[in-house]
Protein backbone atom coordinates (compact mmCIF):
# COMPACT_ATOMS: atom_id res chain seq x y z
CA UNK A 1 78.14 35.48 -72.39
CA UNK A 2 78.83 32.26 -73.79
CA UNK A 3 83.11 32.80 -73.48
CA UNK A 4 82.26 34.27 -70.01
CA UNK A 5 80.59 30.69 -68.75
CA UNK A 6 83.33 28.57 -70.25
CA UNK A 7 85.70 30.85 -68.34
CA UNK A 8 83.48 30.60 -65.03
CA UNK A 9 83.40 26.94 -65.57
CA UNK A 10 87.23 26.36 -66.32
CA UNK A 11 87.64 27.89 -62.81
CA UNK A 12 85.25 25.98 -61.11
CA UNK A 13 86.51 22.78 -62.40
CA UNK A 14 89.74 24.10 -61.16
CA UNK A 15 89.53 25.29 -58.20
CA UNK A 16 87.18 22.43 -56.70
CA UNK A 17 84.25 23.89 -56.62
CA UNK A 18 81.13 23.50 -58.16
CA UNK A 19 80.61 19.45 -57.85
CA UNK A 20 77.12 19.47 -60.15
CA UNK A 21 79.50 20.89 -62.94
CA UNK A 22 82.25 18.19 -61.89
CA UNK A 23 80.13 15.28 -62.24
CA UNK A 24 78.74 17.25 -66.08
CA UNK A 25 82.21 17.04 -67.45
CA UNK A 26 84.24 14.84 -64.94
CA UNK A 27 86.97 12.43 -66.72
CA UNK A 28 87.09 13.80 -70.13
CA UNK A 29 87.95 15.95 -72.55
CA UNK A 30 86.33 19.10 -71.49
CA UNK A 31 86.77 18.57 -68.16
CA UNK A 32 91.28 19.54 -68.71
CA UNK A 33 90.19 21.56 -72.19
CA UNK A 34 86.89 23.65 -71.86
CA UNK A 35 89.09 26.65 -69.84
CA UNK A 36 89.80 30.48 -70.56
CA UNK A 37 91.19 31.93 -67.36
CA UNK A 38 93.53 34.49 -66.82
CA UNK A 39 97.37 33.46 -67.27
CA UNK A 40 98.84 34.40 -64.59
CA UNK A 41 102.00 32.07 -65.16
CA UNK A 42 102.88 32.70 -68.56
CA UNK A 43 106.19 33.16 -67.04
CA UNK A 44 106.74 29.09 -66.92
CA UNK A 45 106.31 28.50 -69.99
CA UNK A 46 109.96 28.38 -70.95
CA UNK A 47 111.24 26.95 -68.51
CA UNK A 48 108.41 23.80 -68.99
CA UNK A 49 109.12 23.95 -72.53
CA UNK A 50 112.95 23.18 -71.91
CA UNK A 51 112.38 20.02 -69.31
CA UNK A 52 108.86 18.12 -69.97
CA UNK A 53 108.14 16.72 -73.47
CA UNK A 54 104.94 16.11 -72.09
CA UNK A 55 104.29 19.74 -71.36
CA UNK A 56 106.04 20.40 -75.16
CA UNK A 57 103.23 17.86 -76.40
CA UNK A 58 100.59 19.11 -75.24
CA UNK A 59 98.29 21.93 -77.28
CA UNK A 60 98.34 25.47 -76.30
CA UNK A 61 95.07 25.46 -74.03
CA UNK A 62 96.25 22.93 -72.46
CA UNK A 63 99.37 23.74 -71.57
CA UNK A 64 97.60 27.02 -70.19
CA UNK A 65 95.38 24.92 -67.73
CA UNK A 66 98.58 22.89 -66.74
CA UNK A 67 100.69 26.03 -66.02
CA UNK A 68 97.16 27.04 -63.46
CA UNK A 69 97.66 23.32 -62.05
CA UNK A 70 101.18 23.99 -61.19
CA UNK A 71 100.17 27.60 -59.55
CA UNK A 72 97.70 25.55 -57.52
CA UNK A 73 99.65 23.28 -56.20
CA UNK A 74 102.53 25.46 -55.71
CA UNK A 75 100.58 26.82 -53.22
CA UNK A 76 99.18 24.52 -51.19
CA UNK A 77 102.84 23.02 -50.62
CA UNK A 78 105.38 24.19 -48.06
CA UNK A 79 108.82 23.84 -49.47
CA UNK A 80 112.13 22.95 -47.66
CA UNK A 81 115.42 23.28 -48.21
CA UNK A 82 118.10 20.98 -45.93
CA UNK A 83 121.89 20.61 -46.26
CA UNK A 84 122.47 24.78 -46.69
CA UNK A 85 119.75 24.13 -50.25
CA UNK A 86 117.75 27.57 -50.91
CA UNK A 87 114.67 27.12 -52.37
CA UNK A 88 114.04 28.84 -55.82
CA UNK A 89 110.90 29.13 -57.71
CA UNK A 90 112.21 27.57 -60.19
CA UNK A 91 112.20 24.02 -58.07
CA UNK A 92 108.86 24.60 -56.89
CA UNK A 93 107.81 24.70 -60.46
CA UNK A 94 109.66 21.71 -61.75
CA UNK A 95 108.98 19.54 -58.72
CA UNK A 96 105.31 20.75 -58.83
CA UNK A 97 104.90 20.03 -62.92
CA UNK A 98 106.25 16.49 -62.16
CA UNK A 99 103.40 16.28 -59.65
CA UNK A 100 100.65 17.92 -62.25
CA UNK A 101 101.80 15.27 -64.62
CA UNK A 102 100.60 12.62 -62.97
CA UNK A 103 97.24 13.48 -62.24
CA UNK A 104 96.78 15.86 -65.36
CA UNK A 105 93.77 13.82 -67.12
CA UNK A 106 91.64 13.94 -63.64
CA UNK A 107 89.55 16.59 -61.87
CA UNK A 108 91.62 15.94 -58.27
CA UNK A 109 95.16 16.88 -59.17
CA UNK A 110 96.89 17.67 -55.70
CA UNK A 111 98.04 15.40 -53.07
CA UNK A 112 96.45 16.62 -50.23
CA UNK A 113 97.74 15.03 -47.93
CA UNK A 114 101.68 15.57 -48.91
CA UNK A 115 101.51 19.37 -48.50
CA UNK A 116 105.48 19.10 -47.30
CA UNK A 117 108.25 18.78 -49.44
CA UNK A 118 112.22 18.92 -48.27
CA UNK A 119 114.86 19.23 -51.00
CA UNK A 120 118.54 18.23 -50.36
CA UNK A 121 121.56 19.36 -53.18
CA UNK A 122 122.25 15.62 -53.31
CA UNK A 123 121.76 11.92 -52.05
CA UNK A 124 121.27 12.18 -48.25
CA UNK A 125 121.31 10.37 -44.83
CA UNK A 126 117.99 9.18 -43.83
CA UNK A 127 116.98 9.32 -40.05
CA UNK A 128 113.96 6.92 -41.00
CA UNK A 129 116.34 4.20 -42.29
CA UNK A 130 119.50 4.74 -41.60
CA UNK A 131 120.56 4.63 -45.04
CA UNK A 132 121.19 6.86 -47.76
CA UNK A 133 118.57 8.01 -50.00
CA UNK A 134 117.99 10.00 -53.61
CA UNK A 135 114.19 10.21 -52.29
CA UNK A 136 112.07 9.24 -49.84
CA UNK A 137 107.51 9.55 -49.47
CA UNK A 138 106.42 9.45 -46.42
CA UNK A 139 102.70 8.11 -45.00
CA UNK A 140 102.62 11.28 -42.73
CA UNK A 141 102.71 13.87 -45.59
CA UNK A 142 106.26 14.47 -46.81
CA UNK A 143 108.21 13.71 -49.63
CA UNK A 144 112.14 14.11 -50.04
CA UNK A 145 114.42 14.62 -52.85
CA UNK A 146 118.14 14.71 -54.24
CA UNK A 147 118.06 17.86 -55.95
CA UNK A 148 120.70 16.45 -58.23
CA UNK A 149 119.30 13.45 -58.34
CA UNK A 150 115.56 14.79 -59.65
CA UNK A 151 117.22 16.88 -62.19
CA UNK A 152 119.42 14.47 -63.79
CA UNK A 153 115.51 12.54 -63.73
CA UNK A 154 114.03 15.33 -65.97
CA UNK A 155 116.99 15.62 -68.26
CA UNK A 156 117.04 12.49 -69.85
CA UNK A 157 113.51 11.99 -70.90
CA UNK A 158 113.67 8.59 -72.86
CA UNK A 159 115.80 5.95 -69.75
CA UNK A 160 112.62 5.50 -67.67
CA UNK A 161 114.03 6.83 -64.44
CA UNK A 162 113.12 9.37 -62.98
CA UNK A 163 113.03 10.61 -59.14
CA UNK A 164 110.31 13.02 -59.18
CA UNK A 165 107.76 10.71 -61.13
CA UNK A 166 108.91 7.87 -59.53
CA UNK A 167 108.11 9.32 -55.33
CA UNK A 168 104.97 11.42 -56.36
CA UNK A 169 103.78 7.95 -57.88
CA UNK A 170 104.02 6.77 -54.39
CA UNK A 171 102.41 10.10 -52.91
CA UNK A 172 99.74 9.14 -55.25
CA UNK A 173 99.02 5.67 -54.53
CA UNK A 174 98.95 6.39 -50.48
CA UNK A 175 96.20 9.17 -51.79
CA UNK A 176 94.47 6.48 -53.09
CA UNK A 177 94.83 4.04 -50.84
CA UNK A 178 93.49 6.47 -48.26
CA UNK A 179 90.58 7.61 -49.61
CA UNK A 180 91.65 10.92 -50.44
CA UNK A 181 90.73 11.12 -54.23
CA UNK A 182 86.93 11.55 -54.60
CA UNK A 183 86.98 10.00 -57.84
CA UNK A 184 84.82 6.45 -57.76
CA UNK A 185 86.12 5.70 -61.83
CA UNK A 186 89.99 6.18 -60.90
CA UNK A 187 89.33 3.65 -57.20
CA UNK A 188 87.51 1.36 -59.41
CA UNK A 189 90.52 1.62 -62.68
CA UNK A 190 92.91 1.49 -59.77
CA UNK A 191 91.85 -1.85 -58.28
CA UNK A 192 91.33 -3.52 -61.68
CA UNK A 193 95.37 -2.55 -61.91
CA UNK A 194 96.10 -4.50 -58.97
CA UNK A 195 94.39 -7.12 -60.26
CA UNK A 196 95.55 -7.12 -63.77
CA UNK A 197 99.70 -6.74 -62.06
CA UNK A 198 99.13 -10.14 -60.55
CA UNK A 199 97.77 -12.25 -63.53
CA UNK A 200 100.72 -15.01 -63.84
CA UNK A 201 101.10 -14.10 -67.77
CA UNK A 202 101.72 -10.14 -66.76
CA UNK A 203 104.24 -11.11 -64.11
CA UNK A 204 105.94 -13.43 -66.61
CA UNK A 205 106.27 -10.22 -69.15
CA UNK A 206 107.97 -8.62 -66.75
CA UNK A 207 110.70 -11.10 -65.90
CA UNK A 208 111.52 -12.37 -69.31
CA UNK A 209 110.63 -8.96 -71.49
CA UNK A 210 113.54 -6.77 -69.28
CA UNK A 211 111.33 -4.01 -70.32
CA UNK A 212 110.58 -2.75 -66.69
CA UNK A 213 113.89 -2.49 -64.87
CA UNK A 214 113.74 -5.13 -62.00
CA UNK A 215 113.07 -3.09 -58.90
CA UNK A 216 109.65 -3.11 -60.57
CA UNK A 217 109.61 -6.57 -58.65
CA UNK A 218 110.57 -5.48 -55.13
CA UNK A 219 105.99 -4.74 -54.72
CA UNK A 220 103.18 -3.46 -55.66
CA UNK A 221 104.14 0.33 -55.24
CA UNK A 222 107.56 -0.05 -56.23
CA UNK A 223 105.60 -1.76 -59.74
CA UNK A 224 103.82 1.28 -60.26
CA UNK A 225 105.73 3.71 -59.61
CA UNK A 226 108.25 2.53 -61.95
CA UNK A 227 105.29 1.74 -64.70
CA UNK A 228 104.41 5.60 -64.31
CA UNK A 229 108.17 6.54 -65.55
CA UNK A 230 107.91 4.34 -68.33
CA UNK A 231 104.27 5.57 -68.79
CA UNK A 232 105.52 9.06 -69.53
CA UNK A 233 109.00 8.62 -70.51
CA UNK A 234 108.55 6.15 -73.22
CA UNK A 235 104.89 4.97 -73.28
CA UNK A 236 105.77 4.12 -77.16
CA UNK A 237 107.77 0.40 -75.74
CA UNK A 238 105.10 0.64 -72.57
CA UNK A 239 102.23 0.07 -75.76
CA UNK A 240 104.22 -2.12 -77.56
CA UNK A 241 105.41 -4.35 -74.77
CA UNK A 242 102.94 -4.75 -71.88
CA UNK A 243 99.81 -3.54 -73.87
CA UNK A 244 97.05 -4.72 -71.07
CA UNK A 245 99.32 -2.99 -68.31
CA UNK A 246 99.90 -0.12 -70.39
CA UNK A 247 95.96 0.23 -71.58
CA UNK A 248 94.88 0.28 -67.44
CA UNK A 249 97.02 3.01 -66.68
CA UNK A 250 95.56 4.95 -69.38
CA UNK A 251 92.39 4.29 -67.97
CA UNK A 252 92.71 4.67 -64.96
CA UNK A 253 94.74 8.29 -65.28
CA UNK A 254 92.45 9.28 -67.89
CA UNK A 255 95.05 9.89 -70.67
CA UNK A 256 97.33 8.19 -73.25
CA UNK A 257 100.48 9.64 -73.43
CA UNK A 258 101.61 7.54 -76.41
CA UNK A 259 99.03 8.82 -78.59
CA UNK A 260 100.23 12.35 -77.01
CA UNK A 261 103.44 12.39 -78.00
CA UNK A 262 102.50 10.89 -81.78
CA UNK A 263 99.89 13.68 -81.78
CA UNK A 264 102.60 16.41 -81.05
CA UNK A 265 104.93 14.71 -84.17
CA UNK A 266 102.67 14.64 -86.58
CA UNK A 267 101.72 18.82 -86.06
CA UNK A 268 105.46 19.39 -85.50
């Protein structure tokens, strides 16, 4: 009985449904953990395995609720391929886990609103600015990649850049921004950010450190989405470096990857 409500409850808390249970375990532990559903998507496991350290890092039941994540959003996403590109599954899943990533530690993980996603095999002419472009997020619900461009993001884990962290992160923040993430704790973590970004001593850091590359200056989205690669590609310097910055993400996503990763060492 007792296996059979944790099950029931890991897909409620999935799913979306059952708010009373949402607000029990909302924001922590048991609320990503506490879940024994059926696994339908054992099948990505590999393929995770090979790209995302994160997804390497984290423990078995966990990496069961983030393959479920990925199947959910998978979903709920129309996928589109321009310049003669053919979708595979295998993109969905990658772009998707990029996606998951990013919202992993809270109880609203999709971008509703983005539902629209157009994949070209390389850097591309953009209509919208009459430039060229490895990616592009759009207000009305799209987001665009370089094919080549994301993957050469996802194979080199450790240089803090990377395509598909870098345009979800602005998917994200329009969420936000919005109103479309019924989560009052993130809206409140999310506004301290802004606030904490703008403190003269953080902005000096920034210049004079090197640590964030400079387009980090260009505003406020372009500052976090390129804190959110360096929040998962090297949060170990993030810490270390820009500790304030680095401790509001982690509050405000509801996990720490640095203590992640040194989790996953020391049981390797």
């Amino acid at each position: 009985m007792f296996g059979l409500l944790i099950e029931l409850t890991g897909e409620l808390l999935v799913t979306g449904v059952g708010s009373a249970i949402r607000r029990l375990y909302s924001r922590t532990w048991l609320s990503r953990n506490l879940f024994i559903g059926r696994d339908l998507q054992s099948n990505y496991h590999q393929l995770l395995h090979s790209h995302f350290k994160f997804y390497r890092a984290l423990p078995a039941q966990s990496q069961k609720l983030f393959r479920r994540r990925i199947r959910v959003f998978v979903k709920g996403r129309k996928f589109h391929g321009r310049g003669g590109l053919i979708v595979t599954e295998e993109m969905k899943v990658l772009l998707s886990a990029t996606a998951v990533k990013i919202t992993f530690g809270l109880d609203h993980f999709v971008f509703d609103t983005f539902n629209n996603i157009f994949i070209y095999p390389e850097v591309y002419y953009s209509k919208n600015t009459g430039n060229m472009h490895k990616g592009e997020t759009h207000p009305v619900g799209a987001v665009v990649f370089s094919w080549k461009d994301f993957l050469q993001g996802i194979e080199n884990e450790e240089d803090n850049l990377n395509l598909g962290l870098h345009e979800f992160s602005h998917a994200f923040v329009l969420e936000l921004k919005n109103g479309n993430i019924p989560d009052e704790v993130l809206t409140e973590h999310f506004l301290e950010l802004k606030t904490v970004i703008f403190k003269p001593e953080v902005r000096k850091l920034v210049v004079e450190h090197g640590y964030l590359r400079a387009y980090a200056e260009e505003n406020y989205m372009e500052f976090f989405a390129v804190c959110i690669e360096s929040y998962f590609e090297t949060p170990d310097q993030f810490a270390a470096q820009m500790p304030v910055v680095y401790r509001q993400f982690c509050k405000m996503l509801n996990q720490d990857t640095h203590q992640l990763y040194l989790r996953a060492q020391r049981t390797s």
